[in-house]
PDB file of N, CA and C in Angstrom:
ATOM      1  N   UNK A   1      -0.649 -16.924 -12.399  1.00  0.00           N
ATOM      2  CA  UNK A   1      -1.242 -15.783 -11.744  1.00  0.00           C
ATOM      3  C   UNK A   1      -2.760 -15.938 -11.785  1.00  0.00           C
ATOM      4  N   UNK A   2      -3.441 -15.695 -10.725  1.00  0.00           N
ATOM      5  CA  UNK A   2      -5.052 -15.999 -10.590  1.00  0.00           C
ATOM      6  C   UNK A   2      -5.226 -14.822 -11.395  1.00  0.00           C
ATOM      7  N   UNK A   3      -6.375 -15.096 -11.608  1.00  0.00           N
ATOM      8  CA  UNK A   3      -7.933 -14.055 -12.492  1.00  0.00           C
ATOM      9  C   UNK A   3      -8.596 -13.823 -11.372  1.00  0.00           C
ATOM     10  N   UNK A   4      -8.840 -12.582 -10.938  1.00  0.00           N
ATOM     11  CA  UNK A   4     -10.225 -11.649  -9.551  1.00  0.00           C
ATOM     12  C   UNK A   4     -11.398 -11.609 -10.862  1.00  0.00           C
ATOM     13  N   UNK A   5     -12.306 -12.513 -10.448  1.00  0.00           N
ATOM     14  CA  UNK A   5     -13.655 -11.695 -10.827  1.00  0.00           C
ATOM     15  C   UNK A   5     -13.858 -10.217 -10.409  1.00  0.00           C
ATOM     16  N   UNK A   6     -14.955  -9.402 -11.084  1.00  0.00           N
ATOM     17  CA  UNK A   6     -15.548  -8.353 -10.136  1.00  0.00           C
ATOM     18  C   UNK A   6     -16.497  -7.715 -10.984  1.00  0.00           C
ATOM     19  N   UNK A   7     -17.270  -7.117 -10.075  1.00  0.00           N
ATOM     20  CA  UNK A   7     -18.349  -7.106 -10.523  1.00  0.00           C
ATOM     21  C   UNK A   7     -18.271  -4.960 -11.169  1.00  0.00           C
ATOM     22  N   UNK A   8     -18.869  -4.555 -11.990  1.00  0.00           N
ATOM     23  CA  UNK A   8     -18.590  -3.738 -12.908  1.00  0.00           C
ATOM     24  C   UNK A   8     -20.054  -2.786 -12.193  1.00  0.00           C
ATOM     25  N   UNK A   9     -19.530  -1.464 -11.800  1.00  0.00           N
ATOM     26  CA  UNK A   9     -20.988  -0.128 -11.229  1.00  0.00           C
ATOM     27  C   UNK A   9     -20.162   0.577 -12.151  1.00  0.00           C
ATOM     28  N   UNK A  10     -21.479   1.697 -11.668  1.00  0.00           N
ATOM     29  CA  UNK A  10     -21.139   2.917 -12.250  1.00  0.00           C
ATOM     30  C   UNK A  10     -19.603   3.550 -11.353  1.00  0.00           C
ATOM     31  N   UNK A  11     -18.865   4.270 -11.608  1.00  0.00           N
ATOM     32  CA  UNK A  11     -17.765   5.074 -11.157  1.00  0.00           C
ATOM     33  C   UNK A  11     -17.637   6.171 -10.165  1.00  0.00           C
ATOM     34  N   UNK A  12     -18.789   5.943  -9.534  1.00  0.00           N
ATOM     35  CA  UNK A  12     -18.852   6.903  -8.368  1.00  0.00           C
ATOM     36  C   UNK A  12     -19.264   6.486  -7.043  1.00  0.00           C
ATOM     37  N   UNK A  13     -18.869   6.721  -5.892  1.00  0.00           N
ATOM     38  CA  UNK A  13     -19.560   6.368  -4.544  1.00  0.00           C
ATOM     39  C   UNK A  13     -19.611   7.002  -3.544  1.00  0.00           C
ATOM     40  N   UNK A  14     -20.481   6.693  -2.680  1.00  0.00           N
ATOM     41  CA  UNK A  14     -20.796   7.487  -1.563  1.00  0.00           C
ATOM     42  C   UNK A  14     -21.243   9.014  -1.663  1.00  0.00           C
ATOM     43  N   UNK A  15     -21.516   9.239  -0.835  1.00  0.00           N
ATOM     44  CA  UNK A  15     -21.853  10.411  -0.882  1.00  0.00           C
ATOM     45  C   UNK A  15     -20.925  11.637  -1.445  1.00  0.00           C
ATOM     46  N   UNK A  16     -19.335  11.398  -1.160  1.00  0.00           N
ATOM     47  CA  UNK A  16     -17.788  11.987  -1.030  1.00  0.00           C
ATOM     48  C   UNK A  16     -17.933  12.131  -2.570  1.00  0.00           C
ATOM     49  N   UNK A  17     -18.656  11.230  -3.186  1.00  0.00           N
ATOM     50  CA  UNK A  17     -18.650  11.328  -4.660  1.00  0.00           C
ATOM     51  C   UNK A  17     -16.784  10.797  -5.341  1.00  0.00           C
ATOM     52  N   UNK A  18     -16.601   9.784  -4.026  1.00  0.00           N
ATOM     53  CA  UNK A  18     -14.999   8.920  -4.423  1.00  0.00           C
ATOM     54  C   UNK A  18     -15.111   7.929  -6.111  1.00  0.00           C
ATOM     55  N   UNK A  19     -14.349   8.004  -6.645  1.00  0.00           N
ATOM     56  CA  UNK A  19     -14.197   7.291  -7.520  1.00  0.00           C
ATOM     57  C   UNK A  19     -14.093   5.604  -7.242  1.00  0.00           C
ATOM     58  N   UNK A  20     -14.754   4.706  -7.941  1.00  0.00           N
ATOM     59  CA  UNK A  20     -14.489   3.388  -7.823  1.00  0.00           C
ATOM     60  C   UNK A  20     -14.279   2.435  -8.912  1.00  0.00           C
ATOM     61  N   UNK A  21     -13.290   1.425  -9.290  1.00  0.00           N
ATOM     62  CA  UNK A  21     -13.825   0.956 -10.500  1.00  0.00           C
ATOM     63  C   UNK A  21     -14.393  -0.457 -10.633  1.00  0.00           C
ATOM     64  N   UNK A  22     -14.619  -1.388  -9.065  1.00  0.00           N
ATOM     65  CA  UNK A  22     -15.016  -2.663  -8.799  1.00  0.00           C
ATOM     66  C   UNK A  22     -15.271  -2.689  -7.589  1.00  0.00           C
ATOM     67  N   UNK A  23     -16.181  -3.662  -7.401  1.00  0.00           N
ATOM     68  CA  UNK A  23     -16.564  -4.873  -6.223  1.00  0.00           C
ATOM     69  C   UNK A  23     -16.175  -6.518  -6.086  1.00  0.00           C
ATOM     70  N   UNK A  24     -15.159  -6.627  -5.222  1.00  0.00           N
ATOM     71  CA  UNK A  24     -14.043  -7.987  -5.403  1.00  0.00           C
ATOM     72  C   UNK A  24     -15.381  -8.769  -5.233  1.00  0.00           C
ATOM     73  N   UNK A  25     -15.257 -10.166  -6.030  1.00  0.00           N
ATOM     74  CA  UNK A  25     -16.268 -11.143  -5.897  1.00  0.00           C
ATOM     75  C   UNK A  25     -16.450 -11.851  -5.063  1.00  0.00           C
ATOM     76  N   UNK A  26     -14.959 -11.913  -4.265  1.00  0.00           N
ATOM     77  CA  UNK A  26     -15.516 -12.528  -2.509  1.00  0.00           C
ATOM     78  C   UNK A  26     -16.098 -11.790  -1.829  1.00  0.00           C
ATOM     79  N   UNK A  27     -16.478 -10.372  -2.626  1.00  0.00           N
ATOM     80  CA  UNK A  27     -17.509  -9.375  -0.787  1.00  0.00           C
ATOM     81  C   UNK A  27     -19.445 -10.326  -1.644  1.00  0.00           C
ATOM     82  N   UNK A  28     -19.687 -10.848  -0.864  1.00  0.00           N
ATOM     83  CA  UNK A  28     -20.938 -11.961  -1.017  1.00  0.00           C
ATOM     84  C   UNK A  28     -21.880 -11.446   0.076  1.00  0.00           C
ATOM     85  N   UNK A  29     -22.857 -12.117  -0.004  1.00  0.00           N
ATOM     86  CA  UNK A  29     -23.746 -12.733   1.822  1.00  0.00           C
ATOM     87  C   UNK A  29     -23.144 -13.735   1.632  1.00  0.00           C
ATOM     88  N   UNK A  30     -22.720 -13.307   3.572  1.00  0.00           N
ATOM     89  CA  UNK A  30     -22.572 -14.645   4.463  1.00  0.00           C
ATOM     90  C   UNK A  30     -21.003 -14.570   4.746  1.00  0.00           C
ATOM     91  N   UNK A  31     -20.026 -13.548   4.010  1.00  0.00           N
ATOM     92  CA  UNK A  31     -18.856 -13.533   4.187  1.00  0.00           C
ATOM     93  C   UNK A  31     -18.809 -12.650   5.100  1.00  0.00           C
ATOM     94  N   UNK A  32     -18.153 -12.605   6.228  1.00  0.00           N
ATOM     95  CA  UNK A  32     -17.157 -11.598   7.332  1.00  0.00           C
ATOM     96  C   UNK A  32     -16.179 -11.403   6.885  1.00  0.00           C
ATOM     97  N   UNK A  33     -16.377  -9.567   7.320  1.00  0.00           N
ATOM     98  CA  UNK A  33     -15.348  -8.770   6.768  1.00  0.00           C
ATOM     99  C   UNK A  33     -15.131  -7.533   8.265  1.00  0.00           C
ATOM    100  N   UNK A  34     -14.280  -6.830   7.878  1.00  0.00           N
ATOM    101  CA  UNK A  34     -13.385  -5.771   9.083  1.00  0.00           C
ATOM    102  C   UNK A  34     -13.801  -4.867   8.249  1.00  0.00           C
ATOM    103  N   UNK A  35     -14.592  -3.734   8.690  1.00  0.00           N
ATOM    104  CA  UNK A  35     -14.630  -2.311   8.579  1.00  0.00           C
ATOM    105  C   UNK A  35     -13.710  -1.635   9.247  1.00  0.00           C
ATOM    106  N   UNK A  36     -12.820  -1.386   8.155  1.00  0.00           N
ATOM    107  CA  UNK A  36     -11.625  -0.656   8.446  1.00  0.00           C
ATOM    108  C   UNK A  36     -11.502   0.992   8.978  1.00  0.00           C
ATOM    109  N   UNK A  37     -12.440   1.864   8.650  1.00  0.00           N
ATOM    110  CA  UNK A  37     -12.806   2.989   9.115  1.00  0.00           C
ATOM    111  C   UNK A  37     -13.191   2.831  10.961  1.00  0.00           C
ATOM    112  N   UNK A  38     -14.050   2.110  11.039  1.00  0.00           N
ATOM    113  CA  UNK A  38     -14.844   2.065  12.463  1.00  0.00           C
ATOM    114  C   UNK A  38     -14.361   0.674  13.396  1.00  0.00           C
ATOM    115  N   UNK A  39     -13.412   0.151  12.660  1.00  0.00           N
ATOM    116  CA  UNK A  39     -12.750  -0.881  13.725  1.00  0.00           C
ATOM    117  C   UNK A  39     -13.417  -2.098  13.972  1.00  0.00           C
ATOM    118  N   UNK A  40     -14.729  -2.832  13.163  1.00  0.00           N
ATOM    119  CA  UNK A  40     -15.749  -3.374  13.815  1.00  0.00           C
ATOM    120  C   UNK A  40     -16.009  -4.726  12.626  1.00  0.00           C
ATOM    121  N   UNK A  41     -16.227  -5.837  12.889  1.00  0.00           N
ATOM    122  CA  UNK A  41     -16.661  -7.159  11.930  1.00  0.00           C
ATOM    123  C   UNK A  41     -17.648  -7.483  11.835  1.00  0.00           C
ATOM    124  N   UNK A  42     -18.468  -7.709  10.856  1.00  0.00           N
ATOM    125  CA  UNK A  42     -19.579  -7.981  10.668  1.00  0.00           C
ATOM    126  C   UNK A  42     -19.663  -8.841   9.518  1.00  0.00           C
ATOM    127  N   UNK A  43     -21.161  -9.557   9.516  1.00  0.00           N
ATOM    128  CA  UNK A  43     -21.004 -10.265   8.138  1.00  0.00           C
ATOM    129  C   UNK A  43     -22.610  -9.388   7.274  1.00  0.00           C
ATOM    130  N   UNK A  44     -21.710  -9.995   6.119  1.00  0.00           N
ATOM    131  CA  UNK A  44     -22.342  -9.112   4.613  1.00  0.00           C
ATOM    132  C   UNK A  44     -23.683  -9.564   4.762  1.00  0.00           C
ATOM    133  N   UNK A  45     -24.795  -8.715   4.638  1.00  0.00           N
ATOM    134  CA  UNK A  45     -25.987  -9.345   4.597  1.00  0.00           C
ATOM    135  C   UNK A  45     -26.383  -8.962   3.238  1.00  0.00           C
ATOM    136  N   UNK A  46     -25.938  -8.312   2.489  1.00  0.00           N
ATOM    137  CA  UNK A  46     -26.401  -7.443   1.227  1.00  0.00           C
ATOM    138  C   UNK A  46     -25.064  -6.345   0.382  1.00  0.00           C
ATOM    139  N   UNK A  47     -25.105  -6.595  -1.013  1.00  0.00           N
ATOM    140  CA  UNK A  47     -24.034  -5.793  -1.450  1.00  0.00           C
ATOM    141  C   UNK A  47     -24.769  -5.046  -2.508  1.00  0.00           C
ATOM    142  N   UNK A  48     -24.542  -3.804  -2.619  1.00  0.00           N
ATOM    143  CA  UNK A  48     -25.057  -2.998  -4.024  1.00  0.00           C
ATOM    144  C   UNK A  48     -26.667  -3.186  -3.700  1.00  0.00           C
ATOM    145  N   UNK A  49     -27.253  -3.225  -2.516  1.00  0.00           N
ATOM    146  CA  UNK A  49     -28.716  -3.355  -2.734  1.00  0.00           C
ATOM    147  C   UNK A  49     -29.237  -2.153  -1.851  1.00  0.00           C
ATOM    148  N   UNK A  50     -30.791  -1.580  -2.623  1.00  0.00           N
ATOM    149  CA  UNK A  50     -31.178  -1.869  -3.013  1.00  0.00           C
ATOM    150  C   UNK A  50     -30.785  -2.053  -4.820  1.00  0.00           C
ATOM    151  N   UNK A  51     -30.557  -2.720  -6.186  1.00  0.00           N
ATOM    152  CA  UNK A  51     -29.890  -2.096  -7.069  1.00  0.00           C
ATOM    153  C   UNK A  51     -30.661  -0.556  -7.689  1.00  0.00           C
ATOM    154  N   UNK A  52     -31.824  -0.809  -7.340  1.00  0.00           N
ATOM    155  CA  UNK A  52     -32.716   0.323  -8.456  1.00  0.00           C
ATOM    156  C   UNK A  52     -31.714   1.661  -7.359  1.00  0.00           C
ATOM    157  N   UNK A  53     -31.326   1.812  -6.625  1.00  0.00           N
ATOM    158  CA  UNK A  53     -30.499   2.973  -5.635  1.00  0.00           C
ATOM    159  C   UNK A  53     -29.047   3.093  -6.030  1.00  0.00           C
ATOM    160  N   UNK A  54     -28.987   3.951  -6.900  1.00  0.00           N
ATOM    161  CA  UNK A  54     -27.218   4.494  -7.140  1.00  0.00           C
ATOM    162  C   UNK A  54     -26.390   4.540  -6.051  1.00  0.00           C
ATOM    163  N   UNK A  55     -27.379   5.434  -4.887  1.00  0.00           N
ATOM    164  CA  UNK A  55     -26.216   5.484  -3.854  1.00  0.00           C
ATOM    165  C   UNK A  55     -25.727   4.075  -2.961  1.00  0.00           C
ATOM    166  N   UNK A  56     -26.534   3.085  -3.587  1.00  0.00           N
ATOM    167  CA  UNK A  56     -26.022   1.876  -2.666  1.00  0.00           C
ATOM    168  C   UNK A  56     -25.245   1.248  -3.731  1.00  0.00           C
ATOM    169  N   UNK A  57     -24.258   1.528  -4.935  1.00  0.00           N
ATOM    170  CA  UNK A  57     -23.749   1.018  -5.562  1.00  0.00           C
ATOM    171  C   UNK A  57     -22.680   0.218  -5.046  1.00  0.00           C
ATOM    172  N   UNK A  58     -21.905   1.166  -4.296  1.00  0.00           N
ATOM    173  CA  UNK A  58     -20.791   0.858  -3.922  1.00  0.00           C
ATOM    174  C   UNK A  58     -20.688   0.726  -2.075  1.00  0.00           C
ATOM    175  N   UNK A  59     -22.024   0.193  -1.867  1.00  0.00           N
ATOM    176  CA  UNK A  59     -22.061  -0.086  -0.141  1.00  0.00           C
ATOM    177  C   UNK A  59     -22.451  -1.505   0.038  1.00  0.00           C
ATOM    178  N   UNK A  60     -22.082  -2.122   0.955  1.00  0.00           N
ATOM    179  CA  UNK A  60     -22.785  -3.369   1.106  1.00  0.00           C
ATOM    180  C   UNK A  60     -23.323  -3.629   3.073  1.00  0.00           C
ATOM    181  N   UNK A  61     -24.692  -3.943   3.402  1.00  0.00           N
ATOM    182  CA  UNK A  61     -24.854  -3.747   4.517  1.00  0.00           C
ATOM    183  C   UNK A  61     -24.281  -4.968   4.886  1.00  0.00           C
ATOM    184  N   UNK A  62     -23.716  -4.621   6.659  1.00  0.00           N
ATOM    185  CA  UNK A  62     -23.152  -5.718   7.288  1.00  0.00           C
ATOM    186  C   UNK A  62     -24.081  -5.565   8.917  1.00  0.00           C
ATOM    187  N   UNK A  63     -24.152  -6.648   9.341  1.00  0.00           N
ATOM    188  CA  UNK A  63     -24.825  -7.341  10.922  1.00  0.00           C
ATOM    189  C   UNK A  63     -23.479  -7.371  11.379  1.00  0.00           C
ATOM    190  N   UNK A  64     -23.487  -7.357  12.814  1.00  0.00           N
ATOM    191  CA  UNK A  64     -22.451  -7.695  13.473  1.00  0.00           C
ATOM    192  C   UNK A  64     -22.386  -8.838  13.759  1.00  0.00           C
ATOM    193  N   UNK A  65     -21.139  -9.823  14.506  1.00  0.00           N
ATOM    194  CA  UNK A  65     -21.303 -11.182  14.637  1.00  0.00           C
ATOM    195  C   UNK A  65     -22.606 -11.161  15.503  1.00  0.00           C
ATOM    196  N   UNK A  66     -23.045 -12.214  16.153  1.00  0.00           N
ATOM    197  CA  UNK A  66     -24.056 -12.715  16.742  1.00  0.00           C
ATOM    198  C   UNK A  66     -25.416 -11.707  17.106  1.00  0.00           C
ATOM    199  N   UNK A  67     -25.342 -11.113  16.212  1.00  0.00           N
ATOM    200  CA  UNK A  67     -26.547  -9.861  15.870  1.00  0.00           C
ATOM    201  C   UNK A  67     -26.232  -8.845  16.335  1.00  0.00           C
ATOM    202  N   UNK A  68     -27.599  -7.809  15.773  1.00  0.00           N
ATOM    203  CA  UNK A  68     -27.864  -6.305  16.452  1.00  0.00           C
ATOM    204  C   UNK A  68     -27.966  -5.493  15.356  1.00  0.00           C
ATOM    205  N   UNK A  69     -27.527  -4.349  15.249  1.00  0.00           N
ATOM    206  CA  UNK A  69     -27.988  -3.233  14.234  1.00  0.00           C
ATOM    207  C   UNK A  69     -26.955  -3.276  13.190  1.00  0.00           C
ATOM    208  N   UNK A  70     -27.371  -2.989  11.975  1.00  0.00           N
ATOM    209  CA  UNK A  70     -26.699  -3.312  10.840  1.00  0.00           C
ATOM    210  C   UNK A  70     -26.326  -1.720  10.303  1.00  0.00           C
ATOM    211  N   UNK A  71     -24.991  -1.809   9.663  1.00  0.00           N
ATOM    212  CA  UNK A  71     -24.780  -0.600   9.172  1.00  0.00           C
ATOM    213  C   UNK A  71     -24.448  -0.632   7.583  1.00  0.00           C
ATOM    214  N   UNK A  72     -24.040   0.252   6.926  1.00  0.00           N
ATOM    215  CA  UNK A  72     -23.412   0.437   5.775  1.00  0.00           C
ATOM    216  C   UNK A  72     -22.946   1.048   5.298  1.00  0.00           C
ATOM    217  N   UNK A  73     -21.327   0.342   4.945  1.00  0.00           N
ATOM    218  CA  UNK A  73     -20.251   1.194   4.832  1.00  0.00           C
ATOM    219  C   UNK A  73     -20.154   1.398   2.997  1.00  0.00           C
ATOM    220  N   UNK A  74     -19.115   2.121   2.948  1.00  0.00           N
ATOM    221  CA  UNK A  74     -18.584   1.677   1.578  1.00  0.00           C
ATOM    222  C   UNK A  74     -18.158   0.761   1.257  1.00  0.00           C
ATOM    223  N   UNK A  75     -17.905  -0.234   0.177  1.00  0.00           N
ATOM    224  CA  UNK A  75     -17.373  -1.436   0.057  1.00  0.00           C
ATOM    225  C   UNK A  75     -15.371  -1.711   0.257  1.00  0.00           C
ATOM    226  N   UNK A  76     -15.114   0.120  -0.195  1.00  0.00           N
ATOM    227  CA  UNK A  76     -13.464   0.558  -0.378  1.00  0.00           C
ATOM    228  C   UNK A  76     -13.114   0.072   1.263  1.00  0.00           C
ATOM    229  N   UNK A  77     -13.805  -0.062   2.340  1.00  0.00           N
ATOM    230  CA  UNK A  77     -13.335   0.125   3.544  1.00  0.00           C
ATOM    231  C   UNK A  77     -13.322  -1.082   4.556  1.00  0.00           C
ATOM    232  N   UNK A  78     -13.941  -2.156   3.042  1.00  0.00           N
ATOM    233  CA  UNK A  78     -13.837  -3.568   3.812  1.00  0.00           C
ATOM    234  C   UNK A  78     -13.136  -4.101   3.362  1.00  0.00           C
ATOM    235  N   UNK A  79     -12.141  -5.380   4.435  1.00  0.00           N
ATOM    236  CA  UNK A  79     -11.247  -6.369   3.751  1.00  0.00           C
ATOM    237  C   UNK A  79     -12.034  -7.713   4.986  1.00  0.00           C
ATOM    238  N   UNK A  80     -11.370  -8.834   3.810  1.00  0.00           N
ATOM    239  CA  UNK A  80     -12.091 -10.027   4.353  1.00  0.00           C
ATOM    240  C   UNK A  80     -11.413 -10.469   5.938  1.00  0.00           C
ATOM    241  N   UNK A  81     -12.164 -10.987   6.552  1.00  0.00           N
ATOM    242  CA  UNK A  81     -11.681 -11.074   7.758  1.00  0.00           C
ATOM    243  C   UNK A  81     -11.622 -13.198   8.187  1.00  0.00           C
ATOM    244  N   UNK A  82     -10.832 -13.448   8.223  1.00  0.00           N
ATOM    245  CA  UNK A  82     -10.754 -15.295   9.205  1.00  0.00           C
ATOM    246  C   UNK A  82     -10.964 -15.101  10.544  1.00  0.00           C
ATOM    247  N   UNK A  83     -12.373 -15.810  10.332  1.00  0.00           N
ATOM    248  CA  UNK A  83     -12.584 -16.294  11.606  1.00  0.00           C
ATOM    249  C   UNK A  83     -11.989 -17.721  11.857  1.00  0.00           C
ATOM    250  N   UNK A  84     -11.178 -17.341  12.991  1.00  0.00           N
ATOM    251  CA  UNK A  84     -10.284 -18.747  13.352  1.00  0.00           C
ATOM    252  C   UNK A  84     -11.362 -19.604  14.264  1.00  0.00           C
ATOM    253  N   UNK A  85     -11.047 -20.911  14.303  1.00  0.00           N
ATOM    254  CA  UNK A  85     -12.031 -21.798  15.021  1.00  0.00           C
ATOM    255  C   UNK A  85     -11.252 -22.920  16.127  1.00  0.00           C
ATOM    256  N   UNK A  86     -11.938 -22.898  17.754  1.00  0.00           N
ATOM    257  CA  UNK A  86     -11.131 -23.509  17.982  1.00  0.00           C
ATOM    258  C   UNK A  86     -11.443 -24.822  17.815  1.00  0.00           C
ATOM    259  N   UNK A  87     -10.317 -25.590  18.169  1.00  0.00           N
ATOM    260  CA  UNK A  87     -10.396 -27.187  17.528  1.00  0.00           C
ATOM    261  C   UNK A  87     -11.169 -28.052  18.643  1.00  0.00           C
TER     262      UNK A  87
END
């Protein structure tokens, strides 16, 4: 059975004030992921930053593929996404 790293915040997020108790160690920069709330892929440009900011504990900002405006979700609402390639 594998071992998940993860990385250890404080127990609270977002604004909703939701409970959390990790950040999986594959959410990185540079990984694409599916925002599951808003339907939309982007890749991670930043996780938990700024740190000195509580409320960005549990957010990580994402770019969309091939640019434009960056948003930030909660981290609970991303899963990793494959980008398939063609051959």
């Amino acid at each position: 059975m594998a071992q998940h790293e993860s990385v250890v915040l404080p127990d609270t997020c977002c604004e909703q004030g939701e409970q959390r108790a990790w950040i999986p160690s594959w959410l990185r920069s540079g990984v694409t992921v599916f925002d599951t709330e808003i339907n939309r892929t982007g890749e991670v440009m930043a996780v938990a930053w700024p740190g000195c900011d509580l409320r960005q504990a549990w957010r990580a900002w994402l770019r969309p593929l091939g640019g434009g405006r960056e948003w930030n979700p909660c981290v609970d609402r991303l899963v990793r996404h494959l980008v398939t390639q063609d051959a």
